[in-house]
N, C-alpha and C. Protein backbone atom coordinates (compact mmCIF):
# COMPACT_ATOMS: atom_id res chain seq x y z
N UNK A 1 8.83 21.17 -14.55
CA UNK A 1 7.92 20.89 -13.45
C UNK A 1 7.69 19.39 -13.37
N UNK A 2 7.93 18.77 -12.30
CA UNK A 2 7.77 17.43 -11.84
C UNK A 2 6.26 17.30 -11.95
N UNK A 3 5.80 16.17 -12.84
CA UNK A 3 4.38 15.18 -12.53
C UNK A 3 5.12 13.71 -12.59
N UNK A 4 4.39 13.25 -11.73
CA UNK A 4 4.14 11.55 -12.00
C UNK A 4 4.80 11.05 -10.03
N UNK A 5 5.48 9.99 -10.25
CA UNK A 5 6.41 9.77 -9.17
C UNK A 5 7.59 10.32 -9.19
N UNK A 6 8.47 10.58 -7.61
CA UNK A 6 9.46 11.62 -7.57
C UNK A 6 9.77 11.42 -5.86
N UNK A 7 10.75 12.13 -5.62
CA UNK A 7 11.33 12.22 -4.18
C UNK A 7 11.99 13.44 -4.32
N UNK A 8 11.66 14.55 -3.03
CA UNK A 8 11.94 15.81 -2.88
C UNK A 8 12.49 15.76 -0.85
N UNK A 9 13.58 16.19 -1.17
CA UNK A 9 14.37 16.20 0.35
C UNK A 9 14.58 17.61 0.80
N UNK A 10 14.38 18.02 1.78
CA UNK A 10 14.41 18.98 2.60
C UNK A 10 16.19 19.28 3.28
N UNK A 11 16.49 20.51 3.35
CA UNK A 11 17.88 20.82 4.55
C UNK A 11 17.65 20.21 5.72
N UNK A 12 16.38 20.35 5.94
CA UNK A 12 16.38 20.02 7.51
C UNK A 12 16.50 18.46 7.90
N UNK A 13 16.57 17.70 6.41
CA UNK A 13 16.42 16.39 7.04
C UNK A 13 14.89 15.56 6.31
N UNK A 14 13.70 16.06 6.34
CA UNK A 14 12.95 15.89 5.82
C UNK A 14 13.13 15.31 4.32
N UNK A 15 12.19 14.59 3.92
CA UNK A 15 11.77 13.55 2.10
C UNK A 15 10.52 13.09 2.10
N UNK A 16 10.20 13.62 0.76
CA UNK A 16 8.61 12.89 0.67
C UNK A 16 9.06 12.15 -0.79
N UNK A 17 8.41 10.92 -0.50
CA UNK A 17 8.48 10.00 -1.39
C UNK A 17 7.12 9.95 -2.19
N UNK A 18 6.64 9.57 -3.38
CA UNK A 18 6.10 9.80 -3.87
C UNK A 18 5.37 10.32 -5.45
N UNK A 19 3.39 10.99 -5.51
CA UNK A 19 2.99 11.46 -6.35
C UNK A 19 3.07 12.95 -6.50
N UNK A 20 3.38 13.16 -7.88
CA UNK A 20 3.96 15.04 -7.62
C UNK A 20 2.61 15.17 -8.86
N UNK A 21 1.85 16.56 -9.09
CA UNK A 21 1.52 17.00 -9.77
C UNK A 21 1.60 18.56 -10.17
N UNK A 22 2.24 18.83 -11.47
CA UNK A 22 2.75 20.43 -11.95
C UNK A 22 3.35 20.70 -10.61
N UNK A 23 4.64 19.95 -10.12
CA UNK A 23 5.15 20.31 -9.63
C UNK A 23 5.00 19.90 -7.48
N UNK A 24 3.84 20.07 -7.36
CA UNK A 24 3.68 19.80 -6.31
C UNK A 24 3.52 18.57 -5.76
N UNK A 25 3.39 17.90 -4.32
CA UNK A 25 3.05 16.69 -3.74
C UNK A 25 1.64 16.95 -3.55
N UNK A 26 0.89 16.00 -4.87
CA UNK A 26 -0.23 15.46 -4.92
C UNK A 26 -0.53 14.46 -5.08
N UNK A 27 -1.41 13.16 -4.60
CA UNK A 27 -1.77 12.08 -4.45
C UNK A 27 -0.99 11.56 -3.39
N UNK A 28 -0.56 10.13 -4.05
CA UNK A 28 -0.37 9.16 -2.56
C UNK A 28 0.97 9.17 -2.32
N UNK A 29 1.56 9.07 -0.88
CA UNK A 29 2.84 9.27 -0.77
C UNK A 29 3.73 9.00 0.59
N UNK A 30 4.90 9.42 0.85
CA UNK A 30 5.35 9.45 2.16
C UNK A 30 6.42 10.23 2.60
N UNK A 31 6.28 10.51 3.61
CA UNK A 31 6.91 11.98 4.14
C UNK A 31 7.95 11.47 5.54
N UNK A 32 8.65 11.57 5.11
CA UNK A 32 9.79 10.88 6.04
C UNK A 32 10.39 12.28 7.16
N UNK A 33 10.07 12.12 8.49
CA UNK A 33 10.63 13.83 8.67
C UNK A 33 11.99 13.11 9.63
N UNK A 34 12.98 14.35 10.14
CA UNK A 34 13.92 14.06 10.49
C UNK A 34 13.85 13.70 11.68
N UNK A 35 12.98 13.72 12.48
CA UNK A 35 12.50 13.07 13.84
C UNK A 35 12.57 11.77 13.60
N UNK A 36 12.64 11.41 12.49
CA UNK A 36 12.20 9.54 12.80
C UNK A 36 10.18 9.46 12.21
N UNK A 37 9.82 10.35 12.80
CA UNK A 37 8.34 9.96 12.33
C UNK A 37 7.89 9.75 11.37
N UNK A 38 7.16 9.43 10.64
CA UNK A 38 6.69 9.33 9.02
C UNK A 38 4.92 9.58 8.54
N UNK A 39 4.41 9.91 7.65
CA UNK A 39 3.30 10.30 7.49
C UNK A 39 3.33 9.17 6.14
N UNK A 40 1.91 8.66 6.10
CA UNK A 40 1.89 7.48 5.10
C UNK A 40 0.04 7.79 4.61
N UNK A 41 0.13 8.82 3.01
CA UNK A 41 -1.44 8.43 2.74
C UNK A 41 -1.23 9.51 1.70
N UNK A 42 -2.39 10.08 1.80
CA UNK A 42 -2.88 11.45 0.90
C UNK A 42 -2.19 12.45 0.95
N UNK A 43 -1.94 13.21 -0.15
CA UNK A 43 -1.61 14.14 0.01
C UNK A 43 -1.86 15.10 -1.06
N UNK A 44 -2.20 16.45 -1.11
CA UNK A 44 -2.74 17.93 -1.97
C UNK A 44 -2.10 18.93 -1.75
N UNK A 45 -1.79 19.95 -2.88
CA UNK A 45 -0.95 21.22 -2.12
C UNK A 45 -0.02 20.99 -1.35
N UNK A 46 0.88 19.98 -1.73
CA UNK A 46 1.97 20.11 -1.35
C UNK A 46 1.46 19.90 0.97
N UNK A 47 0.92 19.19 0.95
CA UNK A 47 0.01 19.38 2.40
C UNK A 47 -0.49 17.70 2.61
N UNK A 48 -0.87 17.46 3.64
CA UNK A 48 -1.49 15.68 4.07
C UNK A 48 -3.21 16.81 3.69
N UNK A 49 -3.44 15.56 3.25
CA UNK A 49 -4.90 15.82 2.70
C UNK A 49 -5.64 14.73 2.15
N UNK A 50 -6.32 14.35 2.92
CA UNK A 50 -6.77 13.24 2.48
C UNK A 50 -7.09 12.08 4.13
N UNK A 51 -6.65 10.65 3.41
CA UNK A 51 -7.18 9.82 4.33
C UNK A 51 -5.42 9.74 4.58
N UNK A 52 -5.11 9.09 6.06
CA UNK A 52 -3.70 9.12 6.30
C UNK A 52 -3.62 8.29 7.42
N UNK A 53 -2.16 8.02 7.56
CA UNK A 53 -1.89 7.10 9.12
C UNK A 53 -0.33 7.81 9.06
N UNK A 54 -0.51 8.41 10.56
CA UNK A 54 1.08 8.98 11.11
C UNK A 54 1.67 7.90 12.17
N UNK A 55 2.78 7.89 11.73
CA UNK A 55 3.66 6.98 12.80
C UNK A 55 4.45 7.87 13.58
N UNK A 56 5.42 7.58 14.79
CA UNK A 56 6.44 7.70 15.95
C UNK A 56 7.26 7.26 15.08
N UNK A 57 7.96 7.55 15.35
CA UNK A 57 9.47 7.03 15.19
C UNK A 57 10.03 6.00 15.64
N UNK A 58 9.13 5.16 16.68
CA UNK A 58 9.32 3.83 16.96
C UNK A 58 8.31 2.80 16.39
N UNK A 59 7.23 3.32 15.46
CA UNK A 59 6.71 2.62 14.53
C UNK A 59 5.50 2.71 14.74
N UNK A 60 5.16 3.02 15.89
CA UNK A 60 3.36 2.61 16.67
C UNK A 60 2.62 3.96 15.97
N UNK A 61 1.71 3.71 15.83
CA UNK A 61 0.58 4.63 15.27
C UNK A 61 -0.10 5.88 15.72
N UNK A 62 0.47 6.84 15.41
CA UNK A 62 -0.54 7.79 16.18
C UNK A 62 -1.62 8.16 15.73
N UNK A 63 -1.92 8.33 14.66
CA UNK A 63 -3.47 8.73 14.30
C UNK A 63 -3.60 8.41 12.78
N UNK A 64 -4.19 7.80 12.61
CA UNK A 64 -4.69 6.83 11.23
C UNK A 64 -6.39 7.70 11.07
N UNK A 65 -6.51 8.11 10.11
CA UNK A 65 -7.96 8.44 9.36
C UNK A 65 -7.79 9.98 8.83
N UNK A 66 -9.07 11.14 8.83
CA UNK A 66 -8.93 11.71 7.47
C UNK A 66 -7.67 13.23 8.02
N UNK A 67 -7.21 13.77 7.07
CA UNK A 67 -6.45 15.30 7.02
C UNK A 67 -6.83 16.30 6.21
N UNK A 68 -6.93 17.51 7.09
CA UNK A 68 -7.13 18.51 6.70
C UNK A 68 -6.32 19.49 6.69
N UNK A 69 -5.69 20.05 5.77
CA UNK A 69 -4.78 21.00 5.46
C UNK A 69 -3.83 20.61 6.14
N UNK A 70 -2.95 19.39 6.41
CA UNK A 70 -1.76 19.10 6.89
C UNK A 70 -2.17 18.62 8.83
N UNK A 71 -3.62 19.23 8.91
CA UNK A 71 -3.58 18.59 10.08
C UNK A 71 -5.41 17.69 10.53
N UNK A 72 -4.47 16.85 11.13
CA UNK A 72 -5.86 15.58 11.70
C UNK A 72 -6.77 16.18 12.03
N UNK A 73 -8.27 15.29 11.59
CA UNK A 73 -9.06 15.54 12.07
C UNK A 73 -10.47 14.94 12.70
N UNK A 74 -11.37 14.81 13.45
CA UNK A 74 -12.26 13.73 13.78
C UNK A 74 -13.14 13.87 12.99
N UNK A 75 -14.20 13.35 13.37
CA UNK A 75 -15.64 12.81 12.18
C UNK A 75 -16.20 14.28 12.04
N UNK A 76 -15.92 15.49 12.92
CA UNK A 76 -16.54 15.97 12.93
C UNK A 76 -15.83 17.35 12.05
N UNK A 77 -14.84 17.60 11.67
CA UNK A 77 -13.70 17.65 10.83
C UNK A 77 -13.44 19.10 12.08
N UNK A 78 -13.25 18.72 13.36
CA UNK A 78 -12.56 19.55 14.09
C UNK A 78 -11.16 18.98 14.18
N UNK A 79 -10.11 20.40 14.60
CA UNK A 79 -8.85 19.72 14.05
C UNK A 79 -8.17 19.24 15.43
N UNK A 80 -7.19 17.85 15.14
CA UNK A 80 -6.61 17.39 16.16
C UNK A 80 -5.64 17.54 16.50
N UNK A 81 -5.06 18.26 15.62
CA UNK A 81 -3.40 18.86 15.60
C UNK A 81 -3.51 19.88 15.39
N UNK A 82 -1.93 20.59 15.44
CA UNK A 82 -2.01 22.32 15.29
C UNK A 82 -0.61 21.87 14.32
C-alpha cells in the first residue's frame, strides 16, 4: 500500500500527482485529466476535498476555494458542480 508521495495514471488518460495515504489520494496534490484540465489543492478519499483551484485547459481559472466530496462549493457549502 502506497503512503507518502506517488503518481497513479488512469486508462482513460487521467494522473494524479502527488500525497497518497494507506493507499489512497490524501493530502496535497494534482490531478491532471485527459481533457487538458487540471485540479490543483486538497485532496481525501481518493476525492478533491479540501481548499482547491480548477483550471481549463487553456490555463484560466475556473473555480478556486473550498471542495466537497469531489465537488465545489460556496460559503454556504451548497454544491457548484455535479
Amino acid at each position: 500500500t502506497i503512503s507518502g508521495r506517488g503518481v497513479m495514471t488512469w486508462p482513460s488518460g487521467d494522473r494524479y500527482e502527488g500525497d497518497f495515504s494507506n493507499g489512497v489520494m490524501a493530502g496535497q496534490g494534482i490531478r491532471y485529466f485527459a481533457n487538458g484540465d487540471r485540479y490543483e489543492g486538497a485532496f481525501a478519499n481518493n476525492t478533491m476535498e479540501g481548499e482547491g483551484r480548477y483550471y481549463a485547459a487553456d490555463g484560466s481559472i475556473v473555480y478556486d476555494g473550498p471542495w466537497v466530496q469531489g465537488c465545489a462549493v460556496n460559503s454556504d457549502d451548497k454544491r457548484l458542480t455535479e
